[in-house]
C-alpha atoms as a PDB file:
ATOM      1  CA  UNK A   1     -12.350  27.102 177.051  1.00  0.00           C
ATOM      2  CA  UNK A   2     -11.324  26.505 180.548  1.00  0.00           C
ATOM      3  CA  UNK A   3      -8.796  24.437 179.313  1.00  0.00           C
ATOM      4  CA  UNK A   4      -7.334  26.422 177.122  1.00  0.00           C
ATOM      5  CA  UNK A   5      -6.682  29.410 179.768  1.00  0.00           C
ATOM      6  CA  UNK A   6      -5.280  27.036 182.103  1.00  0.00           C
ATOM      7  CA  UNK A   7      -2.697  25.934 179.004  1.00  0.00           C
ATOM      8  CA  UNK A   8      -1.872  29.840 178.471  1.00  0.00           C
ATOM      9  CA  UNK A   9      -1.135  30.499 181.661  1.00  0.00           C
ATOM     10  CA  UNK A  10       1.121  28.150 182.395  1.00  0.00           C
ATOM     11  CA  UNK A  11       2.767  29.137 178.717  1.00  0.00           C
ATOM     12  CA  UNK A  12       3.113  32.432 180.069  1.00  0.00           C
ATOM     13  CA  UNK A  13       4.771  31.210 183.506  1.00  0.00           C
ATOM     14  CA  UNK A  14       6.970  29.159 181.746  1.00  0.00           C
ATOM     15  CA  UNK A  15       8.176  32.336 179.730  1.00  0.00           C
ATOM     16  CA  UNK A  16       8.486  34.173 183.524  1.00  0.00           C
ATOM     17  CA  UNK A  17      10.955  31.333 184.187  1.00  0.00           C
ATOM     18  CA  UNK A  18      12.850  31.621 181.067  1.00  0.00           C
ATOM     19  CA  UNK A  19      12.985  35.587 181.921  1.00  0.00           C
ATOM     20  CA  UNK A  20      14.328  35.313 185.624  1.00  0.00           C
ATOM     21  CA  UNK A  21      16.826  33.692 183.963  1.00  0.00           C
ATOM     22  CA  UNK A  22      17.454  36.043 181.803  1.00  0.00           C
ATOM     23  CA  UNK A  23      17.409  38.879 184.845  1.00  0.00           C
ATOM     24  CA  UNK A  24      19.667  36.811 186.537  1.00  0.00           C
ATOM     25  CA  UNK A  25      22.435  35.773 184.144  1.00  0.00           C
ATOM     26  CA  UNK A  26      22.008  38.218 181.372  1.00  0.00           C
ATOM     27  CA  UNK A  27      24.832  39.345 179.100  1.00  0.00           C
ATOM     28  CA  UNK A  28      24.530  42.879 179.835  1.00  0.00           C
ATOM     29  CA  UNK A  29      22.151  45.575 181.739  1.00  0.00           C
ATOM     30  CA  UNK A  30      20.096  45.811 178.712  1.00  0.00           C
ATOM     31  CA  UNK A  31      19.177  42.487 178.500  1.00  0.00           C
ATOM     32  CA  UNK A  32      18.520  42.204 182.204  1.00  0.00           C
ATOM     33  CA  UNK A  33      16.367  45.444 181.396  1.00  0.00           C
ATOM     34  CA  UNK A  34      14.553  43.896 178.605  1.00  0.00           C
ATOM     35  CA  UNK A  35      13.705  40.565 180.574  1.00  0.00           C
ATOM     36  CA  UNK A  36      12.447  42.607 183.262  1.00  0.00           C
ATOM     37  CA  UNK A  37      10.396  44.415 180.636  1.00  0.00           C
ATOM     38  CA  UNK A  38       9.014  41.330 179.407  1.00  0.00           C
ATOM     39  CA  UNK A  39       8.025  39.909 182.844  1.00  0.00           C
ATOM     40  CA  UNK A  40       6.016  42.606 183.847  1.00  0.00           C
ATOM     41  CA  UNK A  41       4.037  42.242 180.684  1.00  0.00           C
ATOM     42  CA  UNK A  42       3.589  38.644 181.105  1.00  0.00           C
ATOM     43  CA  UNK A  43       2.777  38.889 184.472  1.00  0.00           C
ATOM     44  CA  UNK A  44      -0.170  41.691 183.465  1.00  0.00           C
ATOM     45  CA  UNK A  45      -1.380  38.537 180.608  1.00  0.00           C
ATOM     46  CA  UNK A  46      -1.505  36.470 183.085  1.00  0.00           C
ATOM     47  CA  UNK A  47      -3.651  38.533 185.322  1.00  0.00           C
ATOM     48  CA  UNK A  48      -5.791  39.225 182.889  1.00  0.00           C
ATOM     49  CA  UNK A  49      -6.302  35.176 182.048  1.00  0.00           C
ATOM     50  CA  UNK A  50      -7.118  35.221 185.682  1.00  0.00           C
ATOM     51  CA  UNK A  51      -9.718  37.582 185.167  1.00  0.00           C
ATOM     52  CA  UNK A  52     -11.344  35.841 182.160  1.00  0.00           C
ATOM     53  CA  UNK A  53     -10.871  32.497 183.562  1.00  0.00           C
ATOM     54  CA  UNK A  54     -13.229  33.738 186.744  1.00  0.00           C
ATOM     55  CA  UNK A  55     -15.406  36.004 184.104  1.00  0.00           C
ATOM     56  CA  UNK A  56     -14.690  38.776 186.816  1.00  0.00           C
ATOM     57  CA  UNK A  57     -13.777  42.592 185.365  1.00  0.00           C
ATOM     58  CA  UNK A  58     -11.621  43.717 188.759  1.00  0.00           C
ATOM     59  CA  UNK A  59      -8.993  42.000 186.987  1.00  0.00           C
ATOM     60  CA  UNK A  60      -8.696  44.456 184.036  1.00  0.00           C
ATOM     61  CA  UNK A  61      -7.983  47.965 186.139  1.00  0.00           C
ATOM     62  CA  UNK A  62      -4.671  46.123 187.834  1.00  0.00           C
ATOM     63  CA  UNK A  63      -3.372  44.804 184.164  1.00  0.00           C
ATOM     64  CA  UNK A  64      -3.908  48.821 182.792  1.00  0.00           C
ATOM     65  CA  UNK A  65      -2.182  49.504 186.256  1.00  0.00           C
ATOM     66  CA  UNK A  66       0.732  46.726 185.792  1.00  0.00           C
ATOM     67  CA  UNK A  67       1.187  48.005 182.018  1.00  0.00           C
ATOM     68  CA  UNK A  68       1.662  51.589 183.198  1.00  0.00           C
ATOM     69  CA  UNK A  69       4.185  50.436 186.422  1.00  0.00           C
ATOM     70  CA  UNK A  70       6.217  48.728 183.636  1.00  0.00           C
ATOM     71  CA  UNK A  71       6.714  51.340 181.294  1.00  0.00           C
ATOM     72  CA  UNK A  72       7.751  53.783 183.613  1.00  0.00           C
ATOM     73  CA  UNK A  73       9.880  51.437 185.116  1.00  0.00           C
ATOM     74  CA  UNK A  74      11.718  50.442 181.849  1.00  0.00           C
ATOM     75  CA  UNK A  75      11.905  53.779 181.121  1.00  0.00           C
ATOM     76  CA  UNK A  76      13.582  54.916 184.459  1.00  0.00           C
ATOM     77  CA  UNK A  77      15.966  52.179 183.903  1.00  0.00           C
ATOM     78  CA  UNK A  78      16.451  52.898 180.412  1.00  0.00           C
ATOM     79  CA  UNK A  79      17.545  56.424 181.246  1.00  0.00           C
ATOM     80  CA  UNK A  80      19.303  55.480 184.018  1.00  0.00           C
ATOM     81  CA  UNK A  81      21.152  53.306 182.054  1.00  0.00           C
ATOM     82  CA  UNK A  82      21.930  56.522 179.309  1.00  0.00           C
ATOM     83  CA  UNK A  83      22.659  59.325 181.729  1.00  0.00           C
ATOM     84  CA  UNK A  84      23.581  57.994 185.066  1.00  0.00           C
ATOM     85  CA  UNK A  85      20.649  59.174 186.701  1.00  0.00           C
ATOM     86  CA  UNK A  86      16.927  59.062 186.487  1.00  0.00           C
ATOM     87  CA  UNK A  87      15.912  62.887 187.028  1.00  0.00           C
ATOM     88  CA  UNK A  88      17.506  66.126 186.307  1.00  0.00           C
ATOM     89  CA  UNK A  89      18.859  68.017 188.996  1.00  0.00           C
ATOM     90  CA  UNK A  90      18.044  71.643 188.927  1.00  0.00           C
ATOM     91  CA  UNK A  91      20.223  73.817 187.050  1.00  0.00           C
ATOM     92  CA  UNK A  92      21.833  76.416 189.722  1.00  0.00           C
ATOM     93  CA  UNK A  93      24.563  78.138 187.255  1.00  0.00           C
ATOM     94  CA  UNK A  94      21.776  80.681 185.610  1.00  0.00           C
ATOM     95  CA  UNK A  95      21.419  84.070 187.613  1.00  0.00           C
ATOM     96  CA  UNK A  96      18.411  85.343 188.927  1.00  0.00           C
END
């Protein structure tokens, strides 16, 4: 079983590689978005190998922590990408 998990994770850091390239070279923004996208959830797989290749639990609140960090963050980019800007300014043409 050991074995195996060692396998998978360097799978998955093979796919990081193939992703920083990705980031780096890409096309377009929305590829670069989507390979960041994908890192950030391989990088949370392969914490959580860690944490079953040890048999330890700690490892499970920082991959629900990554996963959460990368959404927002493709999201923020996404938007970013869509409007210009990541939050809305307050409206000041309404009257009081």
């Amino acid at each position: 079983m050991q074995t195996v998990l060692l396998i998978s994770m360097m799978l998955l850091a093979l796919a990081i590689g193939g992703c920083l390239y990705r980031v780096l070279k890409g096309p377009s923004i929305a590829d670069r978005i989507a390979a960041l996208d994908t890192i950030g959830v391989n990088v949370a797989a392969e914490v959580a190998i860690a944490g079953a290749y040890t048999r330890s639990t700690a490892y499970f609140e920082l991959v629900l922590l990554m996963g959460i960090l990368a959404f927002i963050g493709t999201v923020a980019l996404a938007r970013y990408m869509e409007r210009g800007r990541v939050l809305d300014a307050p409206d000041d043409s309404t009257p009081d």
